[in-house]
C-alpha atoms as a PDB file:
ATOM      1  CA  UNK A   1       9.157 -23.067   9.485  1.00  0.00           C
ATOM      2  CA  UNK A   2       6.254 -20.546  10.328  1.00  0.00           C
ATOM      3  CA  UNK A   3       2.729 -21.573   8.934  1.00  0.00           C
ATOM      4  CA  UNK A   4       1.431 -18.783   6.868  1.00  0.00           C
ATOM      5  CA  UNK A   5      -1.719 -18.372   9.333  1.00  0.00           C
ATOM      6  CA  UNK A   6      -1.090 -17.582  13.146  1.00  0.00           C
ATOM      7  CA  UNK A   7      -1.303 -20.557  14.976  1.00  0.00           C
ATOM      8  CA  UNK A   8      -3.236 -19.546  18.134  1.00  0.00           C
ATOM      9  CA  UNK A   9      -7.567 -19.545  17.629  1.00  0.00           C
ATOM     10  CA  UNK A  10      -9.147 -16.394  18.592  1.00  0.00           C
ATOM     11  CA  UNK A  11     -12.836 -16.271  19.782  1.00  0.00           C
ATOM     12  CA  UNK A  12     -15.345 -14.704  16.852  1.00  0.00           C
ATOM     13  CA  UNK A  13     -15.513 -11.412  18.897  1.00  0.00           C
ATOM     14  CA  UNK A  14     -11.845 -11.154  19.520  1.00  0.00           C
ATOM     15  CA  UNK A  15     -11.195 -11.457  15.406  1.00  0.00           C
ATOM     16  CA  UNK A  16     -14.089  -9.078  15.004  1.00  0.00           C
ATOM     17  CA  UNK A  17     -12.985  -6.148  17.218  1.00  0.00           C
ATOM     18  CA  UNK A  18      -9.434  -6.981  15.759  1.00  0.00           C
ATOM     19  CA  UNK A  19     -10.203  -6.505  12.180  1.00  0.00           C
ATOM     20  CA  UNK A  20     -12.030  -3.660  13.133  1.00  0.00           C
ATOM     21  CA  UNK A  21      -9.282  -1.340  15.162  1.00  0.00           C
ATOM     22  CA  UNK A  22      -6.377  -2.789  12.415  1.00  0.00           C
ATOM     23  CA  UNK A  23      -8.910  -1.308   9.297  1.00  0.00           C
ATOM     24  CA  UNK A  24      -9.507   1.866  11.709  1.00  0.00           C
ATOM     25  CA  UNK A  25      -5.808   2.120  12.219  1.00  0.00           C
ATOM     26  CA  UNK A  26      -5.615   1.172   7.948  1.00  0.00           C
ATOM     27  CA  UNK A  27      -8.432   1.977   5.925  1.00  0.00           C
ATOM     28  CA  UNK A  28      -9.223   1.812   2.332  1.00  0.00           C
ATOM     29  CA  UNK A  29      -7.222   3.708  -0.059  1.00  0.00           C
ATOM     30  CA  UNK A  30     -10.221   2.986  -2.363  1.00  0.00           C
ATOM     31  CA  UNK A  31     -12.789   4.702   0.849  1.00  0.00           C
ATOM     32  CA  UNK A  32     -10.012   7.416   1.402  1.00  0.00           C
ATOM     33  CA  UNK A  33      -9.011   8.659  -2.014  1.00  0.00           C
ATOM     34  CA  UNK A  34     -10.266  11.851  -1.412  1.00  0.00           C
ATOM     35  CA  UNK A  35      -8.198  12.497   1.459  1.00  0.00           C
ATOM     36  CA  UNK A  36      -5.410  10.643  -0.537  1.00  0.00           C
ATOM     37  CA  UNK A  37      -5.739  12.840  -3.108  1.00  0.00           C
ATOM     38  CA  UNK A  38      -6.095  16.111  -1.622  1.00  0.00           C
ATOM     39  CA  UNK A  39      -2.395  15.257   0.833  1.00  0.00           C
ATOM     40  CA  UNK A  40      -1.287  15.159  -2.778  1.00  0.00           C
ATOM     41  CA  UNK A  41      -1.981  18.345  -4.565  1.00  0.00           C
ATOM     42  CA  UNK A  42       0.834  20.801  -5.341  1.00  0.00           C
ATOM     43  CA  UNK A  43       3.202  17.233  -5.339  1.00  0.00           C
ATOM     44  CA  UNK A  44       4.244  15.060  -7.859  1.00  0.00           C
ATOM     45  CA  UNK A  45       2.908  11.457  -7.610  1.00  0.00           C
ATOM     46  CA  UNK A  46       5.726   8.745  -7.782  1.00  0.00           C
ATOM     47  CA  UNK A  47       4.341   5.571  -8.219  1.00  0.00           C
ATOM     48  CA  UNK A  48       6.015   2.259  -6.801  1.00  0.00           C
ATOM     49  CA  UNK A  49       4.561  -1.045  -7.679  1.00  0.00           C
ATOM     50  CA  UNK A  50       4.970  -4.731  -6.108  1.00  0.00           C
ATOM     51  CA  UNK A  51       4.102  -7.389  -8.629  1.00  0.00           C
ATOM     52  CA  UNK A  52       2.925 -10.493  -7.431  1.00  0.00           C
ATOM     53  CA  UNK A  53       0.095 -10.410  -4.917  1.00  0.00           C
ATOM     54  CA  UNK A  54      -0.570  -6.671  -6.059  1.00  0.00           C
ATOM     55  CA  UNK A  55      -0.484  -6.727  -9.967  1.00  0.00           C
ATOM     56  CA  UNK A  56      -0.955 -10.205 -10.473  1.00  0.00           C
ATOM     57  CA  UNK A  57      -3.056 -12.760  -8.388  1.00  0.00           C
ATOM     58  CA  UNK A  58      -0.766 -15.101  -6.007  1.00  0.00           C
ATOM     59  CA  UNK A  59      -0.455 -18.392  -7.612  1.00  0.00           C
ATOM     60  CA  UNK A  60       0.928 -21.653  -7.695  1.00  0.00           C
ATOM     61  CA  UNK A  61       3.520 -22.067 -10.221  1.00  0.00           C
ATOM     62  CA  UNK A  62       5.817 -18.546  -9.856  1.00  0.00           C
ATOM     63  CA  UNK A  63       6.160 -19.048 -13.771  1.00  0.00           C
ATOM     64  CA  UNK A  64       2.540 -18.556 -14.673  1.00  0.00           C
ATOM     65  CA  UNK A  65       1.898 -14.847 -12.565  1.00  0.00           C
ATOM     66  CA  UNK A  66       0.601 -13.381 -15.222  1.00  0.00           C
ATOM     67  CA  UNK A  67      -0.930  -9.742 -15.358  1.00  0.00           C
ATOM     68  CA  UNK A  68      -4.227  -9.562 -17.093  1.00  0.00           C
ATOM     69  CA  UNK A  69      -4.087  -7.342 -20.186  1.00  0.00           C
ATOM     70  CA  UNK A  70      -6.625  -4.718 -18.144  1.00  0.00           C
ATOM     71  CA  UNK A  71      -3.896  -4.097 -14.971  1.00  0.00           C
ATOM     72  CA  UNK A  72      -1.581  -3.793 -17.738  1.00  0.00           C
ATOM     73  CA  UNK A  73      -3.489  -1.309 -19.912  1.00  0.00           C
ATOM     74  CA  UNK A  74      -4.171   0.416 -15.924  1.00  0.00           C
ATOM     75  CA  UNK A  75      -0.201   1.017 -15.303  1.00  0.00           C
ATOM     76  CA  UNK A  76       0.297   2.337 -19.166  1.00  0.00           C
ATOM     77  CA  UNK A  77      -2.244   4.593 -18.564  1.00  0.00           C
ATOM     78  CA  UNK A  78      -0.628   5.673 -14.859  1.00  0.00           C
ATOM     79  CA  UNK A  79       2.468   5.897 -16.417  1.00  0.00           C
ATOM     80  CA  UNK A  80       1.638   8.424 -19.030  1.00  0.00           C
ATOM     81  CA  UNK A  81       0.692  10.814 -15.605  1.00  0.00           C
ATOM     82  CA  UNK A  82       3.126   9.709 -13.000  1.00  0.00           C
ATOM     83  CA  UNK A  83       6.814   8.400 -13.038  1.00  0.00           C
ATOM     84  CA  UNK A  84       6.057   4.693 -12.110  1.00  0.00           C
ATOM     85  CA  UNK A  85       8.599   2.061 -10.861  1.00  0.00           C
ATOM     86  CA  UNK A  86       7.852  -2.106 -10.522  1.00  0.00           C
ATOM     87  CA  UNK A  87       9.788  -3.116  -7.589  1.00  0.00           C
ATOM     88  CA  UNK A  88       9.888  -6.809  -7.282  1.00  0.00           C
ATOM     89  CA  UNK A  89      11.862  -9.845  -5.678  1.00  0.00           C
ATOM     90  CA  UNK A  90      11.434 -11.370  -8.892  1.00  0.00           C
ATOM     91  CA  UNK A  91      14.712 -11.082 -11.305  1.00  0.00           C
ATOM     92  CA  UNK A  92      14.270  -7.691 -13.202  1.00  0.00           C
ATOM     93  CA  UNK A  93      14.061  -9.414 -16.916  1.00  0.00           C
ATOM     94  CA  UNK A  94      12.070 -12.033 -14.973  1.00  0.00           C
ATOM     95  CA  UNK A  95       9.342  -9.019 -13.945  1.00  0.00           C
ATOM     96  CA  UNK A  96       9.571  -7.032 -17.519  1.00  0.00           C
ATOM     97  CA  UNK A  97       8.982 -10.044 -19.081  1.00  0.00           C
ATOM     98  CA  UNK A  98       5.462  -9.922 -17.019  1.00  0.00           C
ATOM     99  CA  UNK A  99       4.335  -6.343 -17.306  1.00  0.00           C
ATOM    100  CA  UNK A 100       6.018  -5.531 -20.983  1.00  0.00           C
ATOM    101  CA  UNK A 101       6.000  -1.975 -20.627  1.00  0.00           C
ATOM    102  CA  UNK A 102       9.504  -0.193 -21.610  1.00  0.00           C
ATOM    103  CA  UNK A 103       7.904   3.370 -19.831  1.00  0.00           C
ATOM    104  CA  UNK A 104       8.351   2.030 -16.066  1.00  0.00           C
ATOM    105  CA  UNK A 105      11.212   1.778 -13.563  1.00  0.00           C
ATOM    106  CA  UNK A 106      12.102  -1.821 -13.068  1.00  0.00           C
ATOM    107  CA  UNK A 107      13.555  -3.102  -9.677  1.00  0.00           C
ATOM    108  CA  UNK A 108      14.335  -6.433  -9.811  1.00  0.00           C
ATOM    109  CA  UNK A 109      16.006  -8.788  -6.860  1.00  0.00           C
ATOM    110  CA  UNK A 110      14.005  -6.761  -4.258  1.00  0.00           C
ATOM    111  CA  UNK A 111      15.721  -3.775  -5.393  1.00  0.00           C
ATOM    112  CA  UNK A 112      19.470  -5.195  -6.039  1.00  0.00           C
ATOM    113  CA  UNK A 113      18.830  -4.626  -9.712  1.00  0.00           C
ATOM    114  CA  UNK A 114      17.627  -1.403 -10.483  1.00  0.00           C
ATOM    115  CA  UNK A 115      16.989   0.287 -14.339  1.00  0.00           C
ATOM    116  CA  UNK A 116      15.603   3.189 -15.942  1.00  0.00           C
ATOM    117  CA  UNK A 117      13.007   3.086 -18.805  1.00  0.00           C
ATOM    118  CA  UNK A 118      14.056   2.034 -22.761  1.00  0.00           C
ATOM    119  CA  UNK A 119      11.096   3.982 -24.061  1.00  0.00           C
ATOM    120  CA  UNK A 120      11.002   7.673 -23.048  1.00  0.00           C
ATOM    121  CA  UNK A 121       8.366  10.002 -21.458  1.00  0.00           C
ATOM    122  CA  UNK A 122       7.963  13.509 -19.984  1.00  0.00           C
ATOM    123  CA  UNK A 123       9.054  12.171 -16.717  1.00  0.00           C
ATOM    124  CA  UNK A 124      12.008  10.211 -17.671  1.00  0.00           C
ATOM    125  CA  UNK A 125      13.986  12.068 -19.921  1.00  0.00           C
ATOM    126  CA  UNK A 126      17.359  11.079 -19.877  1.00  0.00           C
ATOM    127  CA  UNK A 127      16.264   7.610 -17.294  1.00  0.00           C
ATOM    128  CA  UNK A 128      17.821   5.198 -19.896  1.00  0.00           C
ATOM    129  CA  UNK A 129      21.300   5.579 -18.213  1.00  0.00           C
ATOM    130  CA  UNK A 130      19.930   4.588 -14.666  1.00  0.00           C
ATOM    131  CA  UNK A 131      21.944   1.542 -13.157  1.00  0.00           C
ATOM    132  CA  UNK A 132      21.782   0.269 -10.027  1.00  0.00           C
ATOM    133  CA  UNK A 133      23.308  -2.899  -8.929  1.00  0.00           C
ATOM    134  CA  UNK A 134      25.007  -2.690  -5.575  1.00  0.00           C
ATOM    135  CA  UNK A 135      25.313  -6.765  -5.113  1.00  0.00           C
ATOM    136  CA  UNK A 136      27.254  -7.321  -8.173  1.00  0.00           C
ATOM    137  CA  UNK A 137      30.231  -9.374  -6.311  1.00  0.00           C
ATOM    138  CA  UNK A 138      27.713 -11.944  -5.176  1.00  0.00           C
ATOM    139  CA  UNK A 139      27.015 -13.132  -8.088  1.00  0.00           C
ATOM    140  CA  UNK A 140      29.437 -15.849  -8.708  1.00  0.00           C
ATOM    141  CA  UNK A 141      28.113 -17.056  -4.829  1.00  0.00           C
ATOM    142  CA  UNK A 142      24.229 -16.914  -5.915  1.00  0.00           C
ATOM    143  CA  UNK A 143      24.657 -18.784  -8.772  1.00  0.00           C
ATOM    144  CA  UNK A 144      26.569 -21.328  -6.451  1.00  0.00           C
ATOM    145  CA  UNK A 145      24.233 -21.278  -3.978  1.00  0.00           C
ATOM    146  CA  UNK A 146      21.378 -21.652  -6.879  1.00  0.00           C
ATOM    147  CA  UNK A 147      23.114 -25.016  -7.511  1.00  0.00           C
ATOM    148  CA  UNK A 148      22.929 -26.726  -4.226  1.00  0.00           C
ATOM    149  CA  UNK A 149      19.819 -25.451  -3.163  1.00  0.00           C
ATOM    150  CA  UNK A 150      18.555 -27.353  -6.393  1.00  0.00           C
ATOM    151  CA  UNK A 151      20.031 -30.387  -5.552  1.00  0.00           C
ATOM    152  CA  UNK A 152      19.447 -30.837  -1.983  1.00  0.00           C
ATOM    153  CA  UNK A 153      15.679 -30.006  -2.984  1.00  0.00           C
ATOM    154  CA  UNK A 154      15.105 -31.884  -6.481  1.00  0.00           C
ATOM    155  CA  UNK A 155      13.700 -34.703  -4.030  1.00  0.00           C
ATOM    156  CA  UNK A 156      10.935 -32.541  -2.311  1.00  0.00           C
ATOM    157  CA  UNK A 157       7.925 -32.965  -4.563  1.00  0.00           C
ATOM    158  CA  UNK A 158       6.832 -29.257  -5.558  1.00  0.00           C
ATOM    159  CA  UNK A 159       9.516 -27.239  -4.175  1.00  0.00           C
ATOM    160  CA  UNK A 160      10.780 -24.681  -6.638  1.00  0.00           C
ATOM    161  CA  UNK A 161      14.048 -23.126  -6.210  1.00  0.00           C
ATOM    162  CA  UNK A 162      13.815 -19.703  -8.574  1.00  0.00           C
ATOM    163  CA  UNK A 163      17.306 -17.688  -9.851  1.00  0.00           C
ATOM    164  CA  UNK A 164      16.363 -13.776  -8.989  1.00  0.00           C
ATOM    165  CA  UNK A 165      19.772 -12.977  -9.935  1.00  0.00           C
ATOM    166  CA  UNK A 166      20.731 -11.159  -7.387  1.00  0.00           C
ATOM    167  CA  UNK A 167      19.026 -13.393  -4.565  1.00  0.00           C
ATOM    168  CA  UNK A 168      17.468 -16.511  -4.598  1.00  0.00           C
ATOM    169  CA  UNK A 169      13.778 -17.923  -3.599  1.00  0.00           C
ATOM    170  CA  UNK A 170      12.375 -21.136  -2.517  1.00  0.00           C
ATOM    171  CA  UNK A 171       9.185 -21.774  -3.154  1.00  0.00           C
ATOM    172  CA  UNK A 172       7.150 -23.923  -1.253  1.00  0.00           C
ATOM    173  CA  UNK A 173       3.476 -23.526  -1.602  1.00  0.00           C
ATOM    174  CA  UNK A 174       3.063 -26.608  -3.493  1.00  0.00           C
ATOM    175  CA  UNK A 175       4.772 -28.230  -0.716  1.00  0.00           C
ATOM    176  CA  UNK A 176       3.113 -30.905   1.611  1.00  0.00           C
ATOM    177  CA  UNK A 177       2.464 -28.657   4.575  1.00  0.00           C
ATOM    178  CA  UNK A 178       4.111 -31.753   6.452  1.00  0.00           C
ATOM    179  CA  UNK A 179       7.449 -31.583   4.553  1.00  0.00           C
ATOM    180  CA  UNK A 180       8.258 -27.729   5.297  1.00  0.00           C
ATOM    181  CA  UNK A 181      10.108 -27.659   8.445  1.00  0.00           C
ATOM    182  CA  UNK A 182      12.194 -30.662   6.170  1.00  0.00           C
ATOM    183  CA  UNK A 183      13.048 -28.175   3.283  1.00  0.00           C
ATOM    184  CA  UNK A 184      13.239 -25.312   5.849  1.00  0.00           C
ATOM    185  CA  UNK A 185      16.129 -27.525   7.381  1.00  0.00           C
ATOM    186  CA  UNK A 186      18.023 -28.306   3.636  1.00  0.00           C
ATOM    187  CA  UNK A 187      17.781 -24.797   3.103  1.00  0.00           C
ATOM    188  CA  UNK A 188      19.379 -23.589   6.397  1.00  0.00           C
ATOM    189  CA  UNK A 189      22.161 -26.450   5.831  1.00  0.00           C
ATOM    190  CA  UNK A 190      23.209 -24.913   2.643  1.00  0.00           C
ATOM    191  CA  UNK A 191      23.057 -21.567   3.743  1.00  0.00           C
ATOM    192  CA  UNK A 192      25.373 -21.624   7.064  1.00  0.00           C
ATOM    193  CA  UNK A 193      28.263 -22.339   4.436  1.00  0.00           C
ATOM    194  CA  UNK A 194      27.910 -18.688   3.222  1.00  0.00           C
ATOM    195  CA  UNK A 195      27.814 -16.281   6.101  1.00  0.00           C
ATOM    196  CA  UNK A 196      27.349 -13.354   3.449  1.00  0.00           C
ATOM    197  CA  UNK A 197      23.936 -14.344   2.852  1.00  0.00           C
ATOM    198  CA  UNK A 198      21.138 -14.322   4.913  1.00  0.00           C
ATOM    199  CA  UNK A 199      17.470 -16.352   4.871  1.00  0.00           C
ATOM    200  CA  UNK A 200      13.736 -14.674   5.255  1.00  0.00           C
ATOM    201  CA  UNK A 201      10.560 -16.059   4.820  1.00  0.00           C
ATOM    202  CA  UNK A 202       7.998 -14.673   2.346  1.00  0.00           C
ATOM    203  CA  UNK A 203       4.430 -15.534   1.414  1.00  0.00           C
ATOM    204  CA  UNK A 204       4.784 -19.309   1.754  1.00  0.00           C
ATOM    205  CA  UNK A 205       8.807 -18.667   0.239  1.00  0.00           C
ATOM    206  CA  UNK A 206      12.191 -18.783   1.389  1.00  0.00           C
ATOM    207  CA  UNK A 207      14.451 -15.715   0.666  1.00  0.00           C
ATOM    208  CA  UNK A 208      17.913 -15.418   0.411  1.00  0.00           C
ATOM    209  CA  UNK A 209      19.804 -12.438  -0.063  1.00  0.00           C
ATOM    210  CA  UNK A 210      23.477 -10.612   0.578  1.00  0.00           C
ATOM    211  CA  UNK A 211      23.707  -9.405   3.871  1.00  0.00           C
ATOM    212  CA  UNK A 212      24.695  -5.917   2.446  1.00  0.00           C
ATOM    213  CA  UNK A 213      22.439  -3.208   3.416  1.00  0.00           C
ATOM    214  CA  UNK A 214      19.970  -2.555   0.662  1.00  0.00           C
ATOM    215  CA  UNK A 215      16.385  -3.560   0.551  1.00  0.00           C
ATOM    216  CA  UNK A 216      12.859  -2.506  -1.205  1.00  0.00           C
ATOM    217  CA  UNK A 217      13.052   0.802   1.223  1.00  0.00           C
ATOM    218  CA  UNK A 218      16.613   1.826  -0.253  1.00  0.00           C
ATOM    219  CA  UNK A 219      15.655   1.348  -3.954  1.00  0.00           C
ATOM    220  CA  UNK A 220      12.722   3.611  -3.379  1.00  0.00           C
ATOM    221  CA  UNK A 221      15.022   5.999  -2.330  1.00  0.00           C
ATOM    222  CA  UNK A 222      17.450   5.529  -4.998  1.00  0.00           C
ATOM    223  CA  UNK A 223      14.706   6.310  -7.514  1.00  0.00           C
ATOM    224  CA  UNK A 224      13.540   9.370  -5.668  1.00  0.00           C
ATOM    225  CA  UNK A 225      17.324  10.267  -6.279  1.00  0.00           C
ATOM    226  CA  UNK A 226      17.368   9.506  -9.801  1.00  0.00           C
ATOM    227  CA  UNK A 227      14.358  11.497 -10.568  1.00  0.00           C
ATOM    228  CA  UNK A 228      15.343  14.608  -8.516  1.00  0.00           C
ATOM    229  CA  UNK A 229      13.596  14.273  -5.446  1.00  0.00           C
ATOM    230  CA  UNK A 230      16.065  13.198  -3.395  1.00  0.00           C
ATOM    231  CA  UNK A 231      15.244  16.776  -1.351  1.00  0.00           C
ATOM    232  CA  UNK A 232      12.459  17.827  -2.761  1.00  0.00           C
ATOM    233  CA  UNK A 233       9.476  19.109  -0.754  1.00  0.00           C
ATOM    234  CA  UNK A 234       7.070  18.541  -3.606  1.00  0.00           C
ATOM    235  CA  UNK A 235       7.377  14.749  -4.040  1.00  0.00           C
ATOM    236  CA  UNK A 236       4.762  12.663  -3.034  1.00  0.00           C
ATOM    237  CA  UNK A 237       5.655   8.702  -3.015  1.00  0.00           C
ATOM    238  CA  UNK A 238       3.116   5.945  -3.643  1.00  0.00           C
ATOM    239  CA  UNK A 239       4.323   2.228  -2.183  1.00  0.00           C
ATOM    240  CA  UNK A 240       1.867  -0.486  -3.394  1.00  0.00           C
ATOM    241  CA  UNK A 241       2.618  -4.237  -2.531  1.00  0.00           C
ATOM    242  CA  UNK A 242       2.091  -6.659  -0.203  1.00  0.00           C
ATOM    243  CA  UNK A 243       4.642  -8.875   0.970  1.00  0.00           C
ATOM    244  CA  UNK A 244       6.948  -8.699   4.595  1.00  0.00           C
ATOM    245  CA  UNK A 245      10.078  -6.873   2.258  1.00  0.00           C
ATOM    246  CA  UNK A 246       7.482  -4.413   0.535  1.00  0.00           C
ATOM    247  CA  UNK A 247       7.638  -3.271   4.712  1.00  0.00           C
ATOM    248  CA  UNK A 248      11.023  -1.452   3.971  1.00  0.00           C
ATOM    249  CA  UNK A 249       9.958   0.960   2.062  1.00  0.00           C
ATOM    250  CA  UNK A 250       6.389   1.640   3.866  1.00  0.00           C
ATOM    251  CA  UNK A 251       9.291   2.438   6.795  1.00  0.00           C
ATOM    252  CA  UNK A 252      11.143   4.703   4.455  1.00  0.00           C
ATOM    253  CA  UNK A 253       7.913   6.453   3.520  1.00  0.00           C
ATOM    254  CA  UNK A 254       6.786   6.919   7.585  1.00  0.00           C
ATOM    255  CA  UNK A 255      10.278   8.442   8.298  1.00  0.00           C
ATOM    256  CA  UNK A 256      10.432  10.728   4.839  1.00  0.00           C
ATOM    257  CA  UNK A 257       7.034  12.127   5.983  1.00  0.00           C
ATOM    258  CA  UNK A 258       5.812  12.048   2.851  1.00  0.00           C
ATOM    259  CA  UNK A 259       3.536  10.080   0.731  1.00  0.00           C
ATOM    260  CA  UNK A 260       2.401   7.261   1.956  1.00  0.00           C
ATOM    261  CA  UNK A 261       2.463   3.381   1.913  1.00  0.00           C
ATOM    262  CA  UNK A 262      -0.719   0.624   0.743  1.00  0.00           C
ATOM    263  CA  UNK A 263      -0.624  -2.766   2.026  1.00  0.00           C
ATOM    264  CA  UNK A 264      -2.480  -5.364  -0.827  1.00  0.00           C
ATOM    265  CA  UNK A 265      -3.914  -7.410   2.308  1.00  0.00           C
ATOM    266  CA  UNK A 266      -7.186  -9.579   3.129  1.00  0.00           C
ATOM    267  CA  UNK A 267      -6.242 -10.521   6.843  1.00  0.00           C
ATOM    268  CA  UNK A 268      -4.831  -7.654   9.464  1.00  0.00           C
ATOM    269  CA  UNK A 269      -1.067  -7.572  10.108  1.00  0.00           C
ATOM    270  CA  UNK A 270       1.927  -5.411  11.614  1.00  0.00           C
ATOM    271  CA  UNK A 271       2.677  -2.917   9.119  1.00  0.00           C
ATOM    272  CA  UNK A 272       4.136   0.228   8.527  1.00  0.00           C
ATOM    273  CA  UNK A 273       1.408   1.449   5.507  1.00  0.00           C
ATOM    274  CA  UNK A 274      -0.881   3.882   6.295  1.00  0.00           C
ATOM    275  CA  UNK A 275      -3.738   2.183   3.834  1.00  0.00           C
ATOM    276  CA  UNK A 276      -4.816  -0.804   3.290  1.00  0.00           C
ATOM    277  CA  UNK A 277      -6.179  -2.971  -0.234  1.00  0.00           C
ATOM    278  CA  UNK A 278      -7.592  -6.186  -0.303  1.00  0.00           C
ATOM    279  CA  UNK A 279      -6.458  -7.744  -3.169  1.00  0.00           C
ATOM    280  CA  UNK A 280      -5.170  -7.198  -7.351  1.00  0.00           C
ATOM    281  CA  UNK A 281      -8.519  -5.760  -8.225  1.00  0.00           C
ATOM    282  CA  UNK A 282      -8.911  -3.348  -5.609  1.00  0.00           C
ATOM    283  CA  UNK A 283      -5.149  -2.411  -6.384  1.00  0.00           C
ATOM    284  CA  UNK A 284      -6.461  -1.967 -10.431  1.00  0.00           C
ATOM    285  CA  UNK A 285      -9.443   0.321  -9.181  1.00  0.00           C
ATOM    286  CA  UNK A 286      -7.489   2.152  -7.117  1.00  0.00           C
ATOM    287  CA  UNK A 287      -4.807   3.406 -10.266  1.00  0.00           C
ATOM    288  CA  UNK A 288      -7.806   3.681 -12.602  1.00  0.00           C
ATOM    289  CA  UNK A 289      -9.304   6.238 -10.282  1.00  0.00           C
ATOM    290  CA  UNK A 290      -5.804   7.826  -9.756  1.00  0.00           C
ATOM    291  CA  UNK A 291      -5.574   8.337 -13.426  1.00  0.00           C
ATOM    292  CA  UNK A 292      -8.796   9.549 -13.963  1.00  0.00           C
ATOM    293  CA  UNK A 293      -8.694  12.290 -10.732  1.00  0.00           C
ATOM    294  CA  UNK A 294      -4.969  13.289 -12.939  1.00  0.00           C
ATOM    295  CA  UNK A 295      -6.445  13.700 -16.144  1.00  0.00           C
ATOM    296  CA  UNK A 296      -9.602  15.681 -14.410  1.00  0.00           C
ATOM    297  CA  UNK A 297      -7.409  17.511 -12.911  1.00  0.00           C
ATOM    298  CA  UNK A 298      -5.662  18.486 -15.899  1.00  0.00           C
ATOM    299  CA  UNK A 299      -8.789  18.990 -17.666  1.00  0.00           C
ATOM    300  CA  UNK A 300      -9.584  21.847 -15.115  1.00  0.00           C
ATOM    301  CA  UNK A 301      -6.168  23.654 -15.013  1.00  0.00           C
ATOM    302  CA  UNK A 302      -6.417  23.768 -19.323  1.00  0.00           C
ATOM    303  CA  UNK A 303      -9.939  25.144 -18.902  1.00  0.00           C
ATOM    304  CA  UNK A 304      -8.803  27.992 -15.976  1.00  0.00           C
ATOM    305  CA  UNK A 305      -5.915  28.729 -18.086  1.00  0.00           C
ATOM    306  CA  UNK A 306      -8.291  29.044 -21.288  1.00  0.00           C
ATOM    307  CA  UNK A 307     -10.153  31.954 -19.427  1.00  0.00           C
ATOM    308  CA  UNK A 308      -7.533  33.911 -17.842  1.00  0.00           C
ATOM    309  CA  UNK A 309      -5.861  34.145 -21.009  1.00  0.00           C
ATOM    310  CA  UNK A 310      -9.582  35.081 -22.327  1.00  0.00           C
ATOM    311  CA  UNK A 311     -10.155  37.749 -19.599  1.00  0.00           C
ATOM    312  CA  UNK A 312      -6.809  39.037 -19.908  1.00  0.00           C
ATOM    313  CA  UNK A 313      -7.219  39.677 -23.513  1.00  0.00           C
ATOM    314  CA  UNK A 314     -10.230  41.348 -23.064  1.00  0.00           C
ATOM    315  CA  UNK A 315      -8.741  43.591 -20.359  1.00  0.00           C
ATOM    316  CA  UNK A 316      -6.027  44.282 -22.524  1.00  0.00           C
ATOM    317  CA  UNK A 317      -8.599  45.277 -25.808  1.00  0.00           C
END
C-alpha cells in the first residue's frame, strides 16, 4: 500500500522551487477571485461541493466529520444565489445527515447516488423528481462484499470498513502504519472474487466501486443536465474538493472549457484544477466572498434598473 507522503527526500531548495512553480501553475482562488469572478459574469454559477477534507476537517473516526454550524450557515447562504450540489463518496443519507440542508443537490457513493432537493428554490423548481442511480444491480454484491470485508478485518485494530451504498470504503488511518500493506492484502483477497468491482486508494482509504463507467466527473455532468445546461454557453461550473476521485470532474471541467476546478490542498500534487485552497477555512472564505460579490452584484443591477426606469419616466413626462 502507498504511504500517503512520497517516499523519496527532496533537498530544501528542490521543495521550495517546487511549491513555487505548482502554486504558479495553481494559485489561490482566495488571491484570484477577481479574475474568478470576472470569467464568470454573464454565466450562471453552479456550485459542486466535496465534503470531507473541503467542508469538514479530515478526521479520525469517518463518523464524527462534522461541519461547523458557520460552513453550514456559508452553503445556505450560497445556495439561496447559486444551484449547489454536495458530491461525496460518503453514502448520500450518510452526507445529508452532515450538512442538513434540503436546498442542495446530494451525490452520494461518489456520484452513484444522485438526488434533487426536498425543499424548493428559484433554481430548482421542479428538482424533487431528480434520480440518479446507475449501479443499482450491485447492490445485492456490495452488501456482500460489505460482509467479508468486515470479517476478514474485525482483527486489524482501527480499521473501519464503511457501507456507502453504492461502494464501499476502508478506512485505515487509525491503522498501525506497519499493518497496512497486511489489510491492503485482506482487502485485495476479497476483492479478486468479484471481477465487477474494482479497488482505489483515497486519503489514507481503500475504495471499492463497480467497474461501470461513472465517477464524480459524470455526476457533474448529469446535474448540468438536470438543470438545463447540458448545452448551454452561459453555465459556469464550480468543482470544490480535494480527494484523487474529486480529479474526474476537474477533467470534465478542463475538457467542457468552462468553469473551472479548486483543489482543497496543503502540499503540491498532479491535478487537473486550475486553483488551488489550502484547507476547510479557506474553502468557507472563499463561498462567503462568492456570496457577498452575488448579492453586490445584485445590489447594483436593482439600483441601475431603479434609474433607467427613473430617467425613462422623466423622458417620457
Amino acid at each position: 500500500m502507498r504511504a500517503s507522503s512520497p517516499t523519496h527526500i527532496k533537498s530544501a531548495a528542490t521543495s521550495e522551487e517546487y511549491q513555487s512553480s505548482w502554486t504558479m501553475h495553481h494559485p489561490s482562488a482566495l488571491d484570484m477571485f477577481g479574475q474568478i469572478t470576472n470569467a464568470s459574469k454573464g454565466k450562471q454559477i453552479v456550485m459542486f461541493l466535496d465534503y470531507d477534507g473541503t467542508l469538514s476537517p479530515i478526521v479520525e473516526d469517518p463518523d464524527k466529520a462534522f461541519m461547523s454550524e458557520a460552513m453550514r450557515a456559508t452553503v445556505r447562504k450560497l445556495a439561496r444565489y447559486f444551484p449547489t450540489a454536495i458530491v461525496s463518496g460518503r453514502c448520500r443519507d450518510k452526507v445529508y445527515s452532515f450538512v442538513r440542508l434540503a436546498e442542495l443537490y446530494y451525490a452520494g457513493s461518489h456520484g452513484m447516488d444522485i438526488k434533487g432537493p426536498s425543499k424548493g428554490s428559484k433554481h430548482n423548481k421542479g428538482a424533487q423528481d431528480v434520480l440518479c442511480q446507475p449501479a443499482s444491480e450491485f447492490l445485492p454484491m456490495i452488501d456482500e462484499v460489505y460482509k467479508a470485508l468486515l470479517e476478514v478485518t474485525k482483527d486489524t485494530p482501527g480499521a473501519k470498513v464503511e457501507n456507502n451504498k453504492f461502494c464501499l470504503s476502508v478506512h485505515f488511518r487509525c491503522v498501525d502504519e506497519k499493518k497496512w500493506n497486511e489489510l491492503a492484502k485482506q482487502v485485495e483477497y476479497v476483492i479478486k472474487g468479484y471481477p465487477d468491482l474494482r479497488l482505489t486508494q483515497g486519503r489514507k482509504v481503500l475504495e471499492i466501486r463497480p467497474t461501470i463507467k461513472w465517477d464524480k466527473g459524470k455526476a457533474l455532468e448529469f446535474l448540468l443536465e438536470s438543470l438545463g445546461y447540458a448545452n448551454c454557453a452561459d453555465v459556469f461550473p464550480v468543482y470544490i474538493g480535494d480527494d484523487r476521485t474529486d480529479e474526474d470532474a476537474f477533467k470534465v471541467l478542463r475538457e467542457r472549457g468552462q468553469g473551472f476546478g479548486i483543489l482543497v490542498s496543503q502540499t503540491p500534487k498532479d491535478t487537473n484544477a486550475s486553483y488551488s485552497l489550502q484547507e476547510p477555512s479557506e474553502v468557507m472564505a472563499f463561498l462567503r466572498r462568492l456570496v457577498d460579490w452575488k448579492r453586490l452584484s445584485l445590489r447594483r443591477q436593482f439600483r441601475l434598473g431603479r434609474r433607467l426606469e427613473e430617467i425613462k419616466m422623466s423622458v417620457s413626462n
